[in-house]
N, C-alpha and C. Protein backbone atom coordinates (compact mmCIF):
# COMPACT_ATOMS: atom_id res chain seq x y z
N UNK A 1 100.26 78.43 66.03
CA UNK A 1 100.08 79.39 67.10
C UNK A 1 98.61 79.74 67.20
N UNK A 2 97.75 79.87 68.23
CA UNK A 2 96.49 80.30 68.47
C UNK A 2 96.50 81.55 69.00
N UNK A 3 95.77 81.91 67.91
CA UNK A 3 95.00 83.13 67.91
C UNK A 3 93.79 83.84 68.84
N UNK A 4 93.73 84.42 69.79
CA UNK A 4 92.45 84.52 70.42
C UNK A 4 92.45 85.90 70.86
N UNK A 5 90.99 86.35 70.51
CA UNK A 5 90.23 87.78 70.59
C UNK A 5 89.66 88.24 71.83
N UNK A 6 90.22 88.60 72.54
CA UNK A 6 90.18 89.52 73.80
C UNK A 6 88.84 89.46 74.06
N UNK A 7 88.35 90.45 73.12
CA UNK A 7 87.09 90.66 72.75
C UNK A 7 85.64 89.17 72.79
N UNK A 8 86.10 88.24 72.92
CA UNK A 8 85.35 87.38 72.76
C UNK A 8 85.21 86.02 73.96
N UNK A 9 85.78 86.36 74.38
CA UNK A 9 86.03 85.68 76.22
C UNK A 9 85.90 86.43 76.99
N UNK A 10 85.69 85.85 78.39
CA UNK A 10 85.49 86.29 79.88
C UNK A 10 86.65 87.20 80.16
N UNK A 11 86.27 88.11 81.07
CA UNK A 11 87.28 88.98 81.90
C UNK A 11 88.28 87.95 82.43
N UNK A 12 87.57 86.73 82.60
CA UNK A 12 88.46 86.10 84.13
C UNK A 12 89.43 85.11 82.88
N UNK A 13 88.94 84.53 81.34
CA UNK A 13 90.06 84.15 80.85
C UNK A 13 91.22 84.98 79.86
N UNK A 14 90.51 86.38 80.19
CA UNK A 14 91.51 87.64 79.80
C UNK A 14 92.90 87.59 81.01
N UNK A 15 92.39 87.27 82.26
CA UNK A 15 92.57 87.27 83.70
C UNK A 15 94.41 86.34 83.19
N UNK A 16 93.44 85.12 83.08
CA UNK A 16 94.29 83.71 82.70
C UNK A 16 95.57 84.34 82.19
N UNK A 17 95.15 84.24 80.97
CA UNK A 17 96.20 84.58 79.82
C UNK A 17 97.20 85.44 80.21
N UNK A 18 96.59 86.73 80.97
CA UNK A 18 97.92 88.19 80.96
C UNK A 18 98.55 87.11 82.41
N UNK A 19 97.67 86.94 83.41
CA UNK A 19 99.22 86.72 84.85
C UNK A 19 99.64 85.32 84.44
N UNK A 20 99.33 84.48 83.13
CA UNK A 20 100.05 83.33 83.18
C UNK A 20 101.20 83.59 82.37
N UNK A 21 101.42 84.72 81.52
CA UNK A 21 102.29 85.22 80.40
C UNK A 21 103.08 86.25 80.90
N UNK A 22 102.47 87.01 81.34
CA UNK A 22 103.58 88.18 81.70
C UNK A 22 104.06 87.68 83.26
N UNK A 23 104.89 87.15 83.47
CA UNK A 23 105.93 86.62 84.37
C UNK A 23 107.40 86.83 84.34
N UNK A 24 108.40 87.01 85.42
CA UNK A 24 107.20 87.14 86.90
C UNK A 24 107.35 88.32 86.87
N UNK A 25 105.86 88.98 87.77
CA UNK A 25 105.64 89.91 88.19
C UNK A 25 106.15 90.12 89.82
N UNK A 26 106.70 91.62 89.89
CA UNK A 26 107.12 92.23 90.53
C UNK A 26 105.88 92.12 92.12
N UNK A 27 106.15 92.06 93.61
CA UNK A 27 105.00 92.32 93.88
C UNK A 27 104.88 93.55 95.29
N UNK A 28 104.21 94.56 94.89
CA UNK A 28 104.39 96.06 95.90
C UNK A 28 103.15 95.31 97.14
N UNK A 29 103.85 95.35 98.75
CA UNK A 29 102.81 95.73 99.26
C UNK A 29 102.80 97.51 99.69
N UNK A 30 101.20 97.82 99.65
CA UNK A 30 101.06 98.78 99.88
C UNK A 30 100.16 99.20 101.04
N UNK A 31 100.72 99.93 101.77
CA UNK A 31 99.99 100.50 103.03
C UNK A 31 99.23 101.85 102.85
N UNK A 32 97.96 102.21 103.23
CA UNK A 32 97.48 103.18 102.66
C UNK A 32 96.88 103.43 104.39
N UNK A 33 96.38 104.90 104.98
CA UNK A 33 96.06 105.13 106.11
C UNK A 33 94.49 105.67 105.37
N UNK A 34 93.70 105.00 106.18
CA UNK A 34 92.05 105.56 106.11
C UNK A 34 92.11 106.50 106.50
N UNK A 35 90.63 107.53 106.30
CA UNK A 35 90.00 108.39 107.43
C UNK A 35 90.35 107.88 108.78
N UNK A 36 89.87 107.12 109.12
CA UNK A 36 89.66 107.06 110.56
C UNK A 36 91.13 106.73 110.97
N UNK A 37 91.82 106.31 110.48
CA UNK A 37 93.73 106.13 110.59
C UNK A 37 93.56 104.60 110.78
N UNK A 38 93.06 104.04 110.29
CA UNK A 38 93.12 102.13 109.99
C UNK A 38 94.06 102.27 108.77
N UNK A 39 95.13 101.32 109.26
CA UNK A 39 96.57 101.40 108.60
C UNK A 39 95.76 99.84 107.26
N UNK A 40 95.82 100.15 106.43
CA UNK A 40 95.08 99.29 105.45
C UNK A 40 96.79 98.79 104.74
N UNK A 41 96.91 97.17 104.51
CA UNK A 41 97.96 96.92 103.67
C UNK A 41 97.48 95.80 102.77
N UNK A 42 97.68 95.90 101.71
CA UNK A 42 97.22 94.78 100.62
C UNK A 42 98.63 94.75 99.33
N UNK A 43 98.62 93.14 98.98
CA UNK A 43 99.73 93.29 97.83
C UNK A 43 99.15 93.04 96.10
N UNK A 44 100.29 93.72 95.70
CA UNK A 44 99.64 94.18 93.95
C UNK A 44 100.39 93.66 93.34
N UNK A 45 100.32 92.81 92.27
CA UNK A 45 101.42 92.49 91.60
C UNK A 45 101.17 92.98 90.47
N UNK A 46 100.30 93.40 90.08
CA UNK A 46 99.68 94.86 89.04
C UNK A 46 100.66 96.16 89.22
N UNK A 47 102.29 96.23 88.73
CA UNK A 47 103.00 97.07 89.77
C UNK A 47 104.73 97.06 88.82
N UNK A 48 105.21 98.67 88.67
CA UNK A 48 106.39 98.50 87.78
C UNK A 48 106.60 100.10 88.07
N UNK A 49 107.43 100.49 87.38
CA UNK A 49 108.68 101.66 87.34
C UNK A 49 108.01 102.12 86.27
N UNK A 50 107.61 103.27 86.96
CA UNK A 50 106.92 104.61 85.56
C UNK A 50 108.17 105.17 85.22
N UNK A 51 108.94 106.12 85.97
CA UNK A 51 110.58 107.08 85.51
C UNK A 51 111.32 107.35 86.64
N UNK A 52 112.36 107.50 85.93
CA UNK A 52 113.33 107.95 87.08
C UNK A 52 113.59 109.00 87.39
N UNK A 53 112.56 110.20 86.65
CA UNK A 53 112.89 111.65 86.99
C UNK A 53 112.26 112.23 86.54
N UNK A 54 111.40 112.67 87.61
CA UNK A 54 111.46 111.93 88.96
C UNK A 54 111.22 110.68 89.31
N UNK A 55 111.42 109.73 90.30
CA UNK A 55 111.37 108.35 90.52
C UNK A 55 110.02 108.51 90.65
N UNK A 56 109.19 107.34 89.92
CA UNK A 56 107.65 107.16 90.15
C UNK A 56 107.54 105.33 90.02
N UNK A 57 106.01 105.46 90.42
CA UNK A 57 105.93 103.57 90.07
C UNK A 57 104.57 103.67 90.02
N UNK A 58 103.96 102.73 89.53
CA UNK A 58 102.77 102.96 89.31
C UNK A 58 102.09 101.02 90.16
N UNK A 59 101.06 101.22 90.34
CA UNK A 59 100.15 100.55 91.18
C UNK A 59 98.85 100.20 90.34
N UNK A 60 98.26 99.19 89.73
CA UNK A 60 97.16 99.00 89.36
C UNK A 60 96.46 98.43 90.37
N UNK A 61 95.39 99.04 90.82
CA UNK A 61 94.66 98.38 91.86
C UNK A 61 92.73 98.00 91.64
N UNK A 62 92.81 96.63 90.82
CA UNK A 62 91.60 96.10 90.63
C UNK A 62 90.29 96.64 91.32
N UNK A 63 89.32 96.74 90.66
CA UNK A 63 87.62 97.42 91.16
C UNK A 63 87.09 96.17 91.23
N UNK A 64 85.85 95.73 92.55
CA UNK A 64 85.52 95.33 93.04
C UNK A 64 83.71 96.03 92.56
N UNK A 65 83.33 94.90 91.48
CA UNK A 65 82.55 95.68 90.80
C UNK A 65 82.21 97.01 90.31
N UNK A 66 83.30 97.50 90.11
CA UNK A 66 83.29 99.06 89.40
C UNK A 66 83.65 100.32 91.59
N UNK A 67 83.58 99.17 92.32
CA UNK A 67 83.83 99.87 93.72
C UNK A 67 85.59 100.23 93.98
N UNK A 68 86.23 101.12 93.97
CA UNK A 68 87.51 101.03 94.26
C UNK A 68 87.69 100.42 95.75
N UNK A 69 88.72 99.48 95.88
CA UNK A 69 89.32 99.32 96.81
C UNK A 69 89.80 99.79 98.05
N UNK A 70 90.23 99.59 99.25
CA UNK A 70 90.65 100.56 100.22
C UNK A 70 91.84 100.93 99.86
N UNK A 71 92.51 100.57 99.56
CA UNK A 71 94.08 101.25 99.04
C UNK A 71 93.81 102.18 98.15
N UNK A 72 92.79 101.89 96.82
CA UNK A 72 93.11 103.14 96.16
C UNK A 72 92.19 104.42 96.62
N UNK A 73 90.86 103.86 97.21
CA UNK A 73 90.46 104.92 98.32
C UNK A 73 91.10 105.95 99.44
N UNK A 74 92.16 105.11 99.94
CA UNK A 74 92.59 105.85 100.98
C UNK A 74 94.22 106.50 100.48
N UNK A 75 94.05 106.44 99.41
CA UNK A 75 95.72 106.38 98.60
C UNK A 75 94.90 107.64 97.99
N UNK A 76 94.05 107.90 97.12
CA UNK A 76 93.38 109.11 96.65
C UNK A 76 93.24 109.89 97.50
N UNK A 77 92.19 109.52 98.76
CA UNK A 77 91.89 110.57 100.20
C UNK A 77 92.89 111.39 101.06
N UNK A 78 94.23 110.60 100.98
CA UNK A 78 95.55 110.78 102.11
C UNK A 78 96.48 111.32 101.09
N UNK A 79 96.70 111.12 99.76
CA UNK A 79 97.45 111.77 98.89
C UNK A 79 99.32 111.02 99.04
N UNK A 80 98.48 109.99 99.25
CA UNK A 80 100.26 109.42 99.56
C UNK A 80 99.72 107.48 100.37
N UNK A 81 100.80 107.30 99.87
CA UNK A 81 101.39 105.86 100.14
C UNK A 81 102.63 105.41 100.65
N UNK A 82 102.21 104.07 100.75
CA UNK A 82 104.08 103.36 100.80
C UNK A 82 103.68 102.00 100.03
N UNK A 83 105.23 101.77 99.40
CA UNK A 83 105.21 100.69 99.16
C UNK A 83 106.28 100.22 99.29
N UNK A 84 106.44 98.98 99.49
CA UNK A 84 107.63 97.70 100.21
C UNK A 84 107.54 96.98 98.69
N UNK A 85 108.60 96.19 98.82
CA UNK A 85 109.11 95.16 98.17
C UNK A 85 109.06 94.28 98.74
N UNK A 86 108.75 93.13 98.37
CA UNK A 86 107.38 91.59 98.81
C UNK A 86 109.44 90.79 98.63
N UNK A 87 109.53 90.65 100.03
CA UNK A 87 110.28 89.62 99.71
C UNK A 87 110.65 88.34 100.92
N UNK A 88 110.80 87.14 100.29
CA UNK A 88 110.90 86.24 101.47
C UNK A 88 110.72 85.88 102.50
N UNK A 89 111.84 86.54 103.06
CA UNK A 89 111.34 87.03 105.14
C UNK A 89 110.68 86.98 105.59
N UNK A 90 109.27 87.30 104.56
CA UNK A 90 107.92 88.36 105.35
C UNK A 90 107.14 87.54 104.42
N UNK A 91 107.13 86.94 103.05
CA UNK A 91 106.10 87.01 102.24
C UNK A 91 104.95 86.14 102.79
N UNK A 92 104.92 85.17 103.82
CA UNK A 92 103.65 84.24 104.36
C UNK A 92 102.75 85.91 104.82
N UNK A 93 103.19 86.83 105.39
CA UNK A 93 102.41 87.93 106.05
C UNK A 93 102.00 88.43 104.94
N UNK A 94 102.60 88.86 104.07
CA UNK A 94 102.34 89.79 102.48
C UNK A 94 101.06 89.38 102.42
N UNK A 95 101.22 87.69 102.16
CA UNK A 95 100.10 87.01 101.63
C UNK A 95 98.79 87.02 102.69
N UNK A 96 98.99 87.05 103.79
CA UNK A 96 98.13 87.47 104.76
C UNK A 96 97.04 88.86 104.55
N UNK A 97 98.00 89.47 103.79
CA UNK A 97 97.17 90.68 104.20
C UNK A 97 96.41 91.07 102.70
N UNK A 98 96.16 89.90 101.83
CA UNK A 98 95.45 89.76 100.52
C UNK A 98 94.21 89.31 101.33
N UNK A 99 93.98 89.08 102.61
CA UNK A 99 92.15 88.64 103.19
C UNK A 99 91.51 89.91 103.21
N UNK A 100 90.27 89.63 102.93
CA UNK A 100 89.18 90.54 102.44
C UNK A 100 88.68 91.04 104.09
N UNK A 101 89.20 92.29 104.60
CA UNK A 101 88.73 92.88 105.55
C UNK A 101 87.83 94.16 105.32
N UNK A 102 86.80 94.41 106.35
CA UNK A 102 86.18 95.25 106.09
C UNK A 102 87.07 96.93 106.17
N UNK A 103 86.92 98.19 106.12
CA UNK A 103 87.98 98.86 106.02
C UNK A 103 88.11 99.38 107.48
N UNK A 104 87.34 99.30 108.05
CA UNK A 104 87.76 99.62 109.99
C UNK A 104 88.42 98.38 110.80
N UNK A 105 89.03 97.04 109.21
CA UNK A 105 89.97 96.63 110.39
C UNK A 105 91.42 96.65 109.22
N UNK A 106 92.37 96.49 110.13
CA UNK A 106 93.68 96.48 109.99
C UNK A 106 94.44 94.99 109.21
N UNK A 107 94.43 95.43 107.68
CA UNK A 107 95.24 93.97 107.43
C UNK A 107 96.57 93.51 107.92
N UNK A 108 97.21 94.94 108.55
CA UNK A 108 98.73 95.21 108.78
C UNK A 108 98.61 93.91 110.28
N UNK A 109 97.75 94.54 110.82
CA UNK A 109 97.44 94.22 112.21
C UNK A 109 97.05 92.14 112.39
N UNK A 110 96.27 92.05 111.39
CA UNK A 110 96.33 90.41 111.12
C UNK A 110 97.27 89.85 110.90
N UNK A 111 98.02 90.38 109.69
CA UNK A 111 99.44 89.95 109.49
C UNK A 111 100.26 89.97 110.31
N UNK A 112 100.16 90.52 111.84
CA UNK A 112 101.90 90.73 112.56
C UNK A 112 102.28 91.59 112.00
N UNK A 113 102.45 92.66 110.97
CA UNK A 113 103.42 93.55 110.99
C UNK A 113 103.45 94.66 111.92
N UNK A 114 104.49 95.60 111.96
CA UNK A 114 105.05 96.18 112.47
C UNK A 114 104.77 97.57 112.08
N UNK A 115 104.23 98.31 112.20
CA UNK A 115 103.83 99.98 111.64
C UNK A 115 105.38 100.65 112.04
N UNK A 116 105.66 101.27 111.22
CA UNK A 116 106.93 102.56 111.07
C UNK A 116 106.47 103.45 110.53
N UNK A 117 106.82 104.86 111.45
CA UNK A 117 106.43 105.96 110.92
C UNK A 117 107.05 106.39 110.02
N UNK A 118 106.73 106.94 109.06
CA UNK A 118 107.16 107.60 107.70
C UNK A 118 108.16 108.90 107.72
N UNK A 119 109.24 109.08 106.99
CA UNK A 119 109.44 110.79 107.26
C UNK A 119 108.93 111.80 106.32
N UNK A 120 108.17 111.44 105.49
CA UNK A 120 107.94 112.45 104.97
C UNK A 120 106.50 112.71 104.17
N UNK A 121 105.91 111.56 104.43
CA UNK A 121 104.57 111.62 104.41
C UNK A 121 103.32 111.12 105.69
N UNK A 122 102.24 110.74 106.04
CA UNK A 122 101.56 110.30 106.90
C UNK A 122 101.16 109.56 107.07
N UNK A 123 101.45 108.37 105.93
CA UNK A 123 100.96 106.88 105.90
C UNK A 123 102.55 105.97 106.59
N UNK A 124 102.21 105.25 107.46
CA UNK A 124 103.16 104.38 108.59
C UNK A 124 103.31 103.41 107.07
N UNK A 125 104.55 102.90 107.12
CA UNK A 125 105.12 101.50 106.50
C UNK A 125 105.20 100.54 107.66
N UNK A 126 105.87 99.36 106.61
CA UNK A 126 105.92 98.26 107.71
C UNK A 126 107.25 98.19 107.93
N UNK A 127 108.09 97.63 108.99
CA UNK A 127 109.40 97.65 109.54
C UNK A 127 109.94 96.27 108.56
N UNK A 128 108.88 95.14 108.22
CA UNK A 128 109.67 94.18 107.73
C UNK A 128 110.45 93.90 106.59
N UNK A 129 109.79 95.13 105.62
CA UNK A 129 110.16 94.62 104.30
C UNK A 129 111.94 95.68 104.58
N UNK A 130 111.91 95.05 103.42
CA UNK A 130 113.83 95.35 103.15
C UNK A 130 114.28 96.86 101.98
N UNK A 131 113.35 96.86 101.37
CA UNK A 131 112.91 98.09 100.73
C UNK A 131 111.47 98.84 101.19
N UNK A 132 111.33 100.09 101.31
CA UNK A 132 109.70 100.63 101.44
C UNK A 132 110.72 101.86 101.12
N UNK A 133 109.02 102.52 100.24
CA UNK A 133 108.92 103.95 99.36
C UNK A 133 107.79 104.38 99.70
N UNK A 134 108.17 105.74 100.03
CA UNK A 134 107.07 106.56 100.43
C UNK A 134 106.60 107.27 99.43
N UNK A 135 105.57 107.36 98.86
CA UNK A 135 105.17 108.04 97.48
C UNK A 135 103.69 108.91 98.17
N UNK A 136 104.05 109.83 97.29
CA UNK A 136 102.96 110.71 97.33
C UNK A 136 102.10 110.50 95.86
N UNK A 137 100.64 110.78 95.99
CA UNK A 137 100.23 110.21 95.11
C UNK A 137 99.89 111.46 93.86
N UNK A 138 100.83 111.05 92.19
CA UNK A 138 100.75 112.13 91.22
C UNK A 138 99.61 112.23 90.84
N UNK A 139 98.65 110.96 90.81
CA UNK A 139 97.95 110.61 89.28
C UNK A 139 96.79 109.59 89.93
N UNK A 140 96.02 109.42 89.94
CA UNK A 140 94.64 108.19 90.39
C UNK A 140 93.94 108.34 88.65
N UNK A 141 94.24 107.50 87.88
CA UNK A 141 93.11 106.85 87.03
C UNK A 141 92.82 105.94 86.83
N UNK A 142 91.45 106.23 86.37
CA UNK A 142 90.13 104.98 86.54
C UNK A 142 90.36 104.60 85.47
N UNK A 143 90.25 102.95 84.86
CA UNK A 143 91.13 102.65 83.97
C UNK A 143 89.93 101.18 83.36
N UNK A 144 89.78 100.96 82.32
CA UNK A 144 88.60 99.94 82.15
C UNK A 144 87.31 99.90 82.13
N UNK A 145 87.18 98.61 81.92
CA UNK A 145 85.41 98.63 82.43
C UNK A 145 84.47 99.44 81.37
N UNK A 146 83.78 99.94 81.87
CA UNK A 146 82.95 101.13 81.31
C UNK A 146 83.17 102.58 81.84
N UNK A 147 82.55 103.59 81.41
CA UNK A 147 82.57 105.03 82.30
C UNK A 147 81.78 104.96 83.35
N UNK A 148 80.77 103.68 83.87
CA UNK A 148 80.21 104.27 85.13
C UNK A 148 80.62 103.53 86.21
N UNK A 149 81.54 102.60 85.48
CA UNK A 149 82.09 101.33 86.52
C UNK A 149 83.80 100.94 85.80
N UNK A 150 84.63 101.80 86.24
CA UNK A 150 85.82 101.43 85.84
C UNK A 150 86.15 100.06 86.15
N UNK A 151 86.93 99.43 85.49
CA UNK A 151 87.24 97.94 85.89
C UNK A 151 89.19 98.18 87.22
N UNK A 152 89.19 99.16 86.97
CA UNK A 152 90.64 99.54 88.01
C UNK A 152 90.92 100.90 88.16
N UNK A 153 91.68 101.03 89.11
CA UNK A 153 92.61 102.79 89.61
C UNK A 153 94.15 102.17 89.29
N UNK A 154 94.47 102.80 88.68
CA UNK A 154 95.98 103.23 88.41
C UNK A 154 96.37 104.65 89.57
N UNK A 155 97.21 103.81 90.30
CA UNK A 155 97.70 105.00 91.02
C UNK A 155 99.47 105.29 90.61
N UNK A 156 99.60 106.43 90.05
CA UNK A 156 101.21 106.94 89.83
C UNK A 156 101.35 107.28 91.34
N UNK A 157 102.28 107.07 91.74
CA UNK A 157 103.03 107.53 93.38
C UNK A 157 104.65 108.24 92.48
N UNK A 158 104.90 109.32 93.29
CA UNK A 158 106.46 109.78 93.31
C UNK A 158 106.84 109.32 94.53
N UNK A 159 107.95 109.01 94.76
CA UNK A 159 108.66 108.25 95.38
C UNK A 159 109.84 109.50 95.82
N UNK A 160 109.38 110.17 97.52
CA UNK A 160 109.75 110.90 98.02
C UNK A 160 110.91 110.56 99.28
N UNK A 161 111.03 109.26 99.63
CA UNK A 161 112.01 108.92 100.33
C UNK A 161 111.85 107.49 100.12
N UNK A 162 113.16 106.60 100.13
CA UNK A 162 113.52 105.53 99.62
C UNK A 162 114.04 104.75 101.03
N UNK A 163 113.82 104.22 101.53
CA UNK A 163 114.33 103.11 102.70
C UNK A 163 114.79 101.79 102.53
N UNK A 164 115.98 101.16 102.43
CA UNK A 164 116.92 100.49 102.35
C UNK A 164 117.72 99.95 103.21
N UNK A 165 117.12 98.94 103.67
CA UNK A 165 118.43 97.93 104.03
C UNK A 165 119.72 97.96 104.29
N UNK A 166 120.57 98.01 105.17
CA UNK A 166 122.03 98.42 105.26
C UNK A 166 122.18 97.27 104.47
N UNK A 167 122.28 96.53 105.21
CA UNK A 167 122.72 94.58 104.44
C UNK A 167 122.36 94.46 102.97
N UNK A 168 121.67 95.22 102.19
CA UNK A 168 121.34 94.91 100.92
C UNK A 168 121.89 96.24 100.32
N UNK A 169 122.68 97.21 100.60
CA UNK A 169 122.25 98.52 99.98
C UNK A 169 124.32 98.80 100.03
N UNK A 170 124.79 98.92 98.73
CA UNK A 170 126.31 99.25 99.02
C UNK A 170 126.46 100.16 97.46
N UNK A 171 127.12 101.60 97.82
CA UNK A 171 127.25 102.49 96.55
C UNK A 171 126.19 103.07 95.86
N UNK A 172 124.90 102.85 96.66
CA UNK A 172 124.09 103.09 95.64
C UNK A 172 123.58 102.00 94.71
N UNK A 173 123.70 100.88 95.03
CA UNK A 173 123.44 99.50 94.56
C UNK A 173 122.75 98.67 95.63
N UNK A 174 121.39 97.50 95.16
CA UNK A 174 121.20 97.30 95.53
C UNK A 174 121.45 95.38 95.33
N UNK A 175 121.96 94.52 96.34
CA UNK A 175 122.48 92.88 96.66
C UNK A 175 121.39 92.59 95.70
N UNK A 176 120.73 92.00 95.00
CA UNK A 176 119.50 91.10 94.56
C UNK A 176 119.47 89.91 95.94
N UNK A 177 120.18 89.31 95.74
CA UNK A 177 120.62 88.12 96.04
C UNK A 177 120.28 88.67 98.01
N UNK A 178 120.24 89.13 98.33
CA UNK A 178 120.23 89.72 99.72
C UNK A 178 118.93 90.44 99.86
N UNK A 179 118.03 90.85 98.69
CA UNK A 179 116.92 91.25 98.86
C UNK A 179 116.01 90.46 98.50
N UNK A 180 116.68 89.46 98.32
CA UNK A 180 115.60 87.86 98.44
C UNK A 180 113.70 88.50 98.08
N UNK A 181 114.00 89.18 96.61
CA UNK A 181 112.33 89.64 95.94
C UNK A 181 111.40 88.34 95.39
N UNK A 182 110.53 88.03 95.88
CA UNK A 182 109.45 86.78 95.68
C UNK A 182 108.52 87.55 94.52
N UNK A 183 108.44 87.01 93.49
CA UNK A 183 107.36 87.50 92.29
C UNK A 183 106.23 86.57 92.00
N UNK A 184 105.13 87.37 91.21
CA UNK A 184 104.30 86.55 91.62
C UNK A 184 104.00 85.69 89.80
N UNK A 185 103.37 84.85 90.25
CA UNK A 185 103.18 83.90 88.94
C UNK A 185 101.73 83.81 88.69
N UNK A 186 101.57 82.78 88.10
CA UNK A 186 99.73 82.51 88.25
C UNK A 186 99.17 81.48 89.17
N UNK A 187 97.67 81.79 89.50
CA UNK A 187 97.10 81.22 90.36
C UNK A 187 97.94 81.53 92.01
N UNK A 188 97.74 80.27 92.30
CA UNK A 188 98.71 80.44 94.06
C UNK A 188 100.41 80.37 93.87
N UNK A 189 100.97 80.50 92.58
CA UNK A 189 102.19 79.97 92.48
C UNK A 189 102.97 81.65 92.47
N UNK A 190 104.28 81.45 93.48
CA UNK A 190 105.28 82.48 93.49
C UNK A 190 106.31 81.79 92.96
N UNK A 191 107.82 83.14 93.08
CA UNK A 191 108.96 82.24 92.26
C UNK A 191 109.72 83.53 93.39
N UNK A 192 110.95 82.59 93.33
CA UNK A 192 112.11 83.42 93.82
C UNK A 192 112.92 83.70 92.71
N UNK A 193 113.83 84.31 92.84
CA UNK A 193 114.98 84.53 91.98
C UNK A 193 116.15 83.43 91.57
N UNK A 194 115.73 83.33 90.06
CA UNK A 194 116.85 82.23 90.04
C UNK A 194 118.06 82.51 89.51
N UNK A 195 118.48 81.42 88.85
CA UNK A 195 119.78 81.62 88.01
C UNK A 195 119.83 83.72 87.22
N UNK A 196 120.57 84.10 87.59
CA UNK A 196 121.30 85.18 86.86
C UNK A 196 122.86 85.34 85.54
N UNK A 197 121.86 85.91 84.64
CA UNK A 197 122.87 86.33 83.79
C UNK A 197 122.53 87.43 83.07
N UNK A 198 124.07 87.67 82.60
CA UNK A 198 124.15 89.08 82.14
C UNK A 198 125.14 88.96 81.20
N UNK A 199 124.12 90.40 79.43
CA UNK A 199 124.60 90.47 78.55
C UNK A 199 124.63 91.96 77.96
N UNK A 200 125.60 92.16 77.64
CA UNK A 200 126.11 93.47 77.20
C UNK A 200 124.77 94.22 76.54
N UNK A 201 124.89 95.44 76.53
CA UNK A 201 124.02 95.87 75.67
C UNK A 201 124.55 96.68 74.94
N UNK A 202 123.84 96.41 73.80
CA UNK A 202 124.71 97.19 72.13
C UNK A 202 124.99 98.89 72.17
N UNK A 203 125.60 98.93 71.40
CA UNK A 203 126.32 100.72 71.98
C UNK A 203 124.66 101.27 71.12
């Protein structure tokens, strides 16, 4: 087995190692509204279930030389988000809206999506995805790097209204298999959902 020290390689083959190993990853797009109300959407696969009580999820969103991003900029500024679940249907657009725009234009808007107004916060979702969560934002930390140049924002969101799919959504349960979730792998490679199984868990 090889051994290797974090500490002694590049960021980018630190990079390698974690998205070629920790698979698959889950992937949130997130819509964040600017100042000026430019509906900003970009996807994270930096992205998982903080608790259920209250429901939270958390968002790692990479620095751009120690510069935060427009999502976690306008996710700090607006005090709230959304996030969708990246699946199938839609994912050629998801992936669309990973192009590097300046922040007075609209990735939502390149992609074709669809803006939906929110009920309970001020950032619009998109109509396509099959899940979207409206989170208000608990927590923004700067996470890495050094202290004058974090290497990321961790954003905690609570998750204040939940939007669901009739076709995927029965009892309080949600189809897998009907929410057709695309995860992400390494490099350009995604995965769908494959084979399922299930094993008891010990009392």
């Amino acid at each position: 087995m090889r051994s290797i020290d974090p500490d002694r390689q590049s960021e980018r083959d630190n990079y390698k190692l974690l998205t070629g190993t920790i698979i698959p990853r889950p992937i949130a797009l997130v819509t964040t509204l600017s100042a000026g109300g430019t509906l900003n959407a970009a996807p994270f696969s930096y992205f998982n279930i903080v608790t259920a009580d209250p429901p939270m999820i958390s968002v790692s969103v990479q620095r751009k030389q120690g510069r935060s991003k427009d999502t976690a900029r306008n996710a700090l500024e607006r005090g709230a988000f959304v996030v969708h679940i990246a699946d199938e249907a839609y994912i050629a657009q998801v992936n669309a809206t990973a192009a590097a725009l300046p922040p007075e234009e609209s990735e939502a808007a390149l992609a074709g999506l669809t803006p939906v107004a929110s009920e309970c916060i001020p950032v619009p979702g998109v109509a396509e995805a099959k899940v979207r969560m409206e989170c208000l934002l608990e927590r923004s930390l700067p996470l890495g790097g050094t202290a004058d140049a974090p290497a990321a924002d961790l954003l905690i969101g609570r998750v204040v209204r939940f939007h669901i799919a009739e076709a995927i959504y029965e009892d309080g349960r949600i189809d897998a298999d009907g929410l057709g979730a695309v995860s992400r792998l390494a490099g350009q490679n995604y995965a769908r959902i494959g084979g399922v199984f299930a094993l008891e868990r010990p009392e």
